[in-house]
Every structure is written in C-alpha cells, then in structure tokens.
N, C-alpha and C. Protein backbone atom coordinates (compact mmCIF):
# COMPACT_ATOMS: atom_id res chain seq x y z
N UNK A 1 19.61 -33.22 21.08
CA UNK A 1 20.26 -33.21 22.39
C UNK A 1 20.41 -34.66 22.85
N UNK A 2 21.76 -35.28 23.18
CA UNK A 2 21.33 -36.32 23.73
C UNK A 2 21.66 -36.38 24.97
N UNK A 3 21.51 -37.92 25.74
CA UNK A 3 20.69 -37.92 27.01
C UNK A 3 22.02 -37.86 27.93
N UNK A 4 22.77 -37.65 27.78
CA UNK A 4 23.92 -37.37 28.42
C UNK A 4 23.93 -35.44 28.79
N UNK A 5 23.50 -34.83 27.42
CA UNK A 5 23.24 -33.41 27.88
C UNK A 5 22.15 -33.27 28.98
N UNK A 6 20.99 -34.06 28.52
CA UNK A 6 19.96 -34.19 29.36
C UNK A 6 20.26 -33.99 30.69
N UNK A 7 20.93 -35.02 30.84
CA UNK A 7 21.63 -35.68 32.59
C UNK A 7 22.06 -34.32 33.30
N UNK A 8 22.83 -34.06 32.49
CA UNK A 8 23.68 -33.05 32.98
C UNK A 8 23.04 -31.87 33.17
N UNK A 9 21.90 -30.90 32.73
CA UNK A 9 21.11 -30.23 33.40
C UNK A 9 20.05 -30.82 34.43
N UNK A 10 19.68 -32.09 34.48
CA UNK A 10 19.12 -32.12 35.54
C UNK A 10 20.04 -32.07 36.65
N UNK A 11 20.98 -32.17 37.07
CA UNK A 11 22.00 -32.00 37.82
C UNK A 11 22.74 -30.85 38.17
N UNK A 12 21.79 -29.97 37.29
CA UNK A 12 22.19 -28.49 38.03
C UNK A 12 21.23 -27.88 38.28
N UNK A 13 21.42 -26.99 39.47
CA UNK A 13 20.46 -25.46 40.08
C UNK A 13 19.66 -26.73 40.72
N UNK A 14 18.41 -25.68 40.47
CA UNK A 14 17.20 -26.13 41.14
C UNK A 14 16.87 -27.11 40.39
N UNK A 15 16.98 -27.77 39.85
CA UNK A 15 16.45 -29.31 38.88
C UNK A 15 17.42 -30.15 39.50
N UNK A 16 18.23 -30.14 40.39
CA UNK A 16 19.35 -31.11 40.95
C UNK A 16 18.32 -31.30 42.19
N UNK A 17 17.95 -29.79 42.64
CA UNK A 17 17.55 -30.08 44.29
C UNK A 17 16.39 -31.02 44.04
N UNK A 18 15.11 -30.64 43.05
CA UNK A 18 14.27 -31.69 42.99
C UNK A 18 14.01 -32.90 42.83
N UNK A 19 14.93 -33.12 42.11
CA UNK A 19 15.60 -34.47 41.73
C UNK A 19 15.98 -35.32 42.93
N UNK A 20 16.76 -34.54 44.12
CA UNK A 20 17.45 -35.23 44.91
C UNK A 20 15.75 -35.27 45.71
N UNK A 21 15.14 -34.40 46.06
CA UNK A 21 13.49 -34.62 46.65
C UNK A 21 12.89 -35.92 46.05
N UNK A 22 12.61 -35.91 44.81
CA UNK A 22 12.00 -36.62 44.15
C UNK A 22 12.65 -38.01 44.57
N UNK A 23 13.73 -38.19 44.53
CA UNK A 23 14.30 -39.51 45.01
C UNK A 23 14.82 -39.92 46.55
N UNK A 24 14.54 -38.46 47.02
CA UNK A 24 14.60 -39.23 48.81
C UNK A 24 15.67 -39.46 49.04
N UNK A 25 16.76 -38.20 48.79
CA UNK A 25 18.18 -38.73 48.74
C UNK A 25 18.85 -37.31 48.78
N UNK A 26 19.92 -37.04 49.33
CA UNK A 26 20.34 -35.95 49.55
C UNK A 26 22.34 -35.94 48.88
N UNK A 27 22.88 -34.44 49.17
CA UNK A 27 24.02 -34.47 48.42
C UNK A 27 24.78 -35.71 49.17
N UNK A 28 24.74 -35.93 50.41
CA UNK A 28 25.85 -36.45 51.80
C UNK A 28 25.86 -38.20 51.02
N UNK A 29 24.26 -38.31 50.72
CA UNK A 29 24.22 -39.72 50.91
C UNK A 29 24.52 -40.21 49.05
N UNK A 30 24.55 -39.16 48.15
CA UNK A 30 24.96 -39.50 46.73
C UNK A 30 26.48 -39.27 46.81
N UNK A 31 27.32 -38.12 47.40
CA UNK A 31 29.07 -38.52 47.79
C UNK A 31 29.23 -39.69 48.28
N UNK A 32 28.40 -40.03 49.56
CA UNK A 32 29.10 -41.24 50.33
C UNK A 32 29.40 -42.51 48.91
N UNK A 33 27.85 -42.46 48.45
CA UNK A 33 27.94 -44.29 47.71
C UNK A 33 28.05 -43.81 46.58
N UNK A 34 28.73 -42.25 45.56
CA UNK A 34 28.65 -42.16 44.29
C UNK A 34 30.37 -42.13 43.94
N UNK A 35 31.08 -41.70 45.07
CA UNK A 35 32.33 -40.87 45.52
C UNK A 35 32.55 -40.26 44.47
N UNK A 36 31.61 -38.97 44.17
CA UNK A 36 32.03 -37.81 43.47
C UNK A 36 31.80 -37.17 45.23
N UNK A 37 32.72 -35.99 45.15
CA UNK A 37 32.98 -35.22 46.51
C UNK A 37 31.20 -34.61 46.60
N UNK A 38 31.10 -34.50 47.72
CA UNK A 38 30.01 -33.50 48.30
C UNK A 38 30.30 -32.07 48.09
N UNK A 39 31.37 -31.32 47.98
CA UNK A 39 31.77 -30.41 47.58
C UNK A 39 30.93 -29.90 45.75
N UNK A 40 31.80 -30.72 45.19
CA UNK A 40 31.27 -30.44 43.60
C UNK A 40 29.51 -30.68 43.72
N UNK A 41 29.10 -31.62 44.53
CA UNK A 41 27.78 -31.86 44.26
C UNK A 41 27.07 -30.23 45.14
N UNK A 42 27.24 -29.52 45.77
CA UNK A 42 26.84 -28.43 46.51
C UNK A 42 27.50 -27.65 45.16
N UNK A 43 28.82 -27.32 44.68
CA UNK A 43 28.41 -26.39 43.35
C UNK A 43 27.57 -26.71 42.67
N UNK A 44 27.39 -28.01 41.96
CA UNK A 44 26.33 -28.55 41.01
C UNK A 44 24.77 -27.49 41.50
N UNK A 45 24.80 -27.98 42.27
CA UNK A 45 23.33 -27.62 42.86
C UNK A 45 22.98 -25.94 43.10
N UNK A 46 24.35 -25.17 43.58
CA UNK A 46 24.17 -23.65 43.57
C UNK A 46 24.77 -22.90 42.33
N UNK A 47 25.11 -24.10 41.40
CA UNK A 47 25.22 -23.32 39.84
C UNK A 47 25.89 -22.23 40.13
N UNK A 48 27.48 -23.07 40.79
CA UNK A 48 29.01 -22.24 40.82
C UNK A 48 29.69 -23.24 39.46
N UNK A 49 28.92 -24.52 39.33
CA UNK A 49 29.21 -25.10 37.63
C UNK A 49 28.70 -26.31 37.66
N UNK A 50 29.19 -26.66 36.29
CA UNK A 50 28.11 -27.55 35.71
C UNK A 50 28.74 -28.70 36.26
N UNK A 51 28.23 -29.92 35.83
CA UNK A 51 29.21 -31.22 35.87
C UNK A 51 29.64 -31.57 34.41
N UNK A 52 30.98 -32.18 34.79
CA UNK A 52 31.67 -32.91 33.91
C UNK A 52 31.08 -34.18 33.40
N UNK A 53 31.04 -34.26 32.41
CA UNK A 53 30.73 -35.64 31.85
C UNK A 53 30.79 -36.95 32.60
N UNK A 54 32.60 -36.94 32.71
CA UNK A 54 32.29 -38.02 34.31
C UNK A 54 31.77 -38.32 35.10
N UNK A 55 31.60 -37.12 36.04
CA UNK A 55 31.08 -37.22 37.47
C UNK A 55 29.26 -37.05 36.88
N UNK A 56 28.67 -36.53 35.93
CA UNK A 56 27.82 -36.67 35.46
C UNK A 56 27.22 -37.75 35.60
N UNK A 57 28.16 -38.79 34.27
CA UNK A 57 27.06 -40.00 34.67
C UNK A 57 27.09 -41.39 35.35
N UNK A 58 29.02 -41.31 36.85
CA UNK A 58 28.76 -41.79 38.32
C UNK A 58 27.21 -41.10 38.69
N UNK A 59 26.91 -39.76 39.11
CA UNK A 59 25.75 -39.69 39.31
C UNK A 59 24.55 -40.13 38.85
N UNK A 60 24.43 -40.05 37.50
CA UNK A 60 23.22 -40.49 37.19
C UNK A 60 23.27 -42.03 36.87
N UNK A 61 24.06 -42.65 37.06
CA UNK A 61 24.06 -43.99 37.36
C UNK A 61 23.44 -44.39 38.31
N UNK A 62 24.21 -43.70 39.51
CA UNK A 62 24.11 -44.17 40.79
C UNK A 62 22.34 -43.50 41.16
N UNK A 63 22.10 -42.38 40.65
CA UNK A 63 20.47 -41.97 40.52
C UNK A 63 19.32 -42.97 39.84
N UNK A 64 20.04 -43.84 38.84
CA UNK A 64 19.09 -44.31 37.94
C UNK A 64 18.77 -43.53 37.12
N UNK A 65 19.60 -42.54 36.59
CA UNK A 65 18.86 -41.62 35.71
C UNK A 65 19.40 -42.60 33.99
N UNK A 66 20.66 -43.12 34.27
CA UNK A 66 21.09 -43.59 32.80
C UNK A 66 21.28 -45.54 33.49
N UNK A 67 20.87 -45.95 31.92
CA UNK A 67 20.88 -47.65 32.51
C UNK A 67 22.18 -47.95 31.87
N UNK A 68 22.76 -49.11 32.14
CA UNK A 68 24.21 -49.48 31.45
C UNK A 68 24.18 -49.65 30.01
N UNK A 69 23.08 -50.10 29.74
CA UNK A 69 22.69 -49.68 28.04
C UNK A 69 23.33 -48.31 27.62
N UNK A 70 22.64 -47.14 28.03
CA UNK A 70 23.11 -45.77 28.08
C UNK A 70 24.29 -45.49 28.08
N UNK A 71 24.90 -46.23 29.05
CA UNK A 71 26.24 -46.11 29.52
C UNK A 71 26.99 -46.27 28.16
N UNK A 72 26.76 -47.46 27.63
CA UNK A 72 27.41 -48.49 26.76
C UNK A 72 27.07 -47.67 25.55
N UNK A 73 26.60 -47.05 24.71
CA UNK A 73 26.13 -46.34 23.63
C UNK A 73 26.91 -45.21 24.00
N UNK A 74 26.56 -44.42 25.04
CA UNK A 74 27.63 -43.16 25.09
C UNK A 74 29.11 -43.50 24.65
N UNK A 75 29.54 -44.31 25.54
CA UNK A 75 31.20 -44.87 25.29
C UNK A 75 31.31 -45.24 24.10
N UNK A 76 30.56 -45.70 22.93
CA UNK A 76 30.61 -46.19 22.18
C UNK A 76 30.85 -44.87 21.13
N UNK A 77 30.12 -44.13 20.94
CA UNK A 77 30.09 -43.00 20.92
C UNK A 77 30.81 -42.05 20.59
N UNK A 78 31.78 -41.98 21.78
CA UNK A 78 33.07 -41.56 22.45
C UNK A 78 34.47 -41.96 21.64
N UNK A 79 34.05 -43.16 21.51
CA UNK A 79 35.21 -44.12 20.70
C UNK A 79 35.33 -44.21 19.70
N UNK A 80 34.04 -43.99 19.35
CA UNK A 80 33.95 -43.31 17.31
C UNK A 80 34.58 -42.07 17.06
N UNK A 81 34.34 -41.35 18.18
CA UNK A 81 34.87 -39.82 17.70
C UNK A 81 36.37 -39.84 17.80
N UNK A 82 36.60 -40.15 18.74
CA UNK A 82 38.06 -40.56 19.29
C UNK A 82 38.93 -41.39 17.76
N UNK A 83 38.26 -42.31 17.43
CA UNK A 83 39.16 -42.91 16.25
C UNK A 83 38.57 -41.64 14.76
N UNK A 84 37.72 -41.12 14.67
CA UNK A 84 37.79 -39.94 13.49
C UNK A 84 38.91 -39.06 13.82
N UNK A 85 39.14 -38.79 15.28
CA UNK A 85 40.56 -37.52 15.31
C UNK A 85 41.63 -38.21 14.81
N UNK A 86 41.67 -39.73 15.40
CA UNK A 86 42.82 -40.25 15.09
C UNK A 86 43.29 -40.59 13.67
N UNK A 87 41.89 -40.73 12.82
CA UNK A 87 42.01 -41.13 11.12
C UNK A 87 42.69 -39.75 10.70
N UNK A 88 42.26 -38.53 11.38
CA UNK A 88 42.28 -37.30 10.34
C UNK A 88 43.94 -36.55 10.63
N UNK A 89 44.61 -37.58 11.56
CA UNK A 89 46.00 -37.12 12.14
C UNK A 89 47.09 -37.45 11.27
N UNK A 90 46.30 -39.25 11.12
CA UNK A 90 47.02 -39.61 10.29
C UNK A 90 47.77 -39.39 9.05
C-alpha cells in the first residue's frame, strides 16, 4: 500500500474526524487555507466519498500528513506510469 493510499483513508469517516481532533483543526479552517471546498471535506468525513488523489494530498500537505519529499516521489511515480502508457501506444 503506499502512502498516498494511506492518506486517503485517513481522510475518510471517522479517521478524518480524529485526525482533524488530533490536530486542533476543523473542516472550516482546512477549506479556508487548503481551498479544497468545505463541502467535499463534510462528504470526506460522512463517507458520501472518498477523496481524489488531488484534493487528497492539498490536504495532507496542508495537515502535514505528506512532506514535499512524498510529494516529489509520488509525481515521480505518476510520470513513470504516464510515459509506460505512452511507450505501449506507440
């Protein structure tokens, strides 16, 4: 599993709400300075759905859950797979 799946269940149901406890921080004040909507972050949390990869890890950025290292390996990642579709098109 990697830590991008990780992210992304802590960010749902009840492992979002604790999370936001644990860090002293609520949905209002992770929209204001994350600008993923407060909307999606209230589904996140009543597991009407998951998060997207994106808005995933704006959040867990902006949480400290992933460091720019993280960041930088995921994308990296991303860009490998991205050029295998593109080799196998060819």
């Amino acid at each position: 599993m990697n830590k991008l799946t990780r992210v992304k269940k802590w960010l749902s149901g009840s492992s979002f709400t604790r999370l936001m406890e644990r860090e002293k921080t609520n949905k209002y004040q992770i929209a204001k300075n994350s600008g993923v909507s407060y909307q999606t972050l209230l589904n996140w949390e009543s597991g009407r759905c998951r998060p997207n990869d994106h808005s995933a890890k704006i959040v867990a950025a902006y949480l400290g859950l992933i460091s720019n290292d993280d960041q930088i390996i995921e994308l990296e990642r991303e860009a490998n797979e991205i050029k295998s579709k593109l080799a196998r098109l060819k």
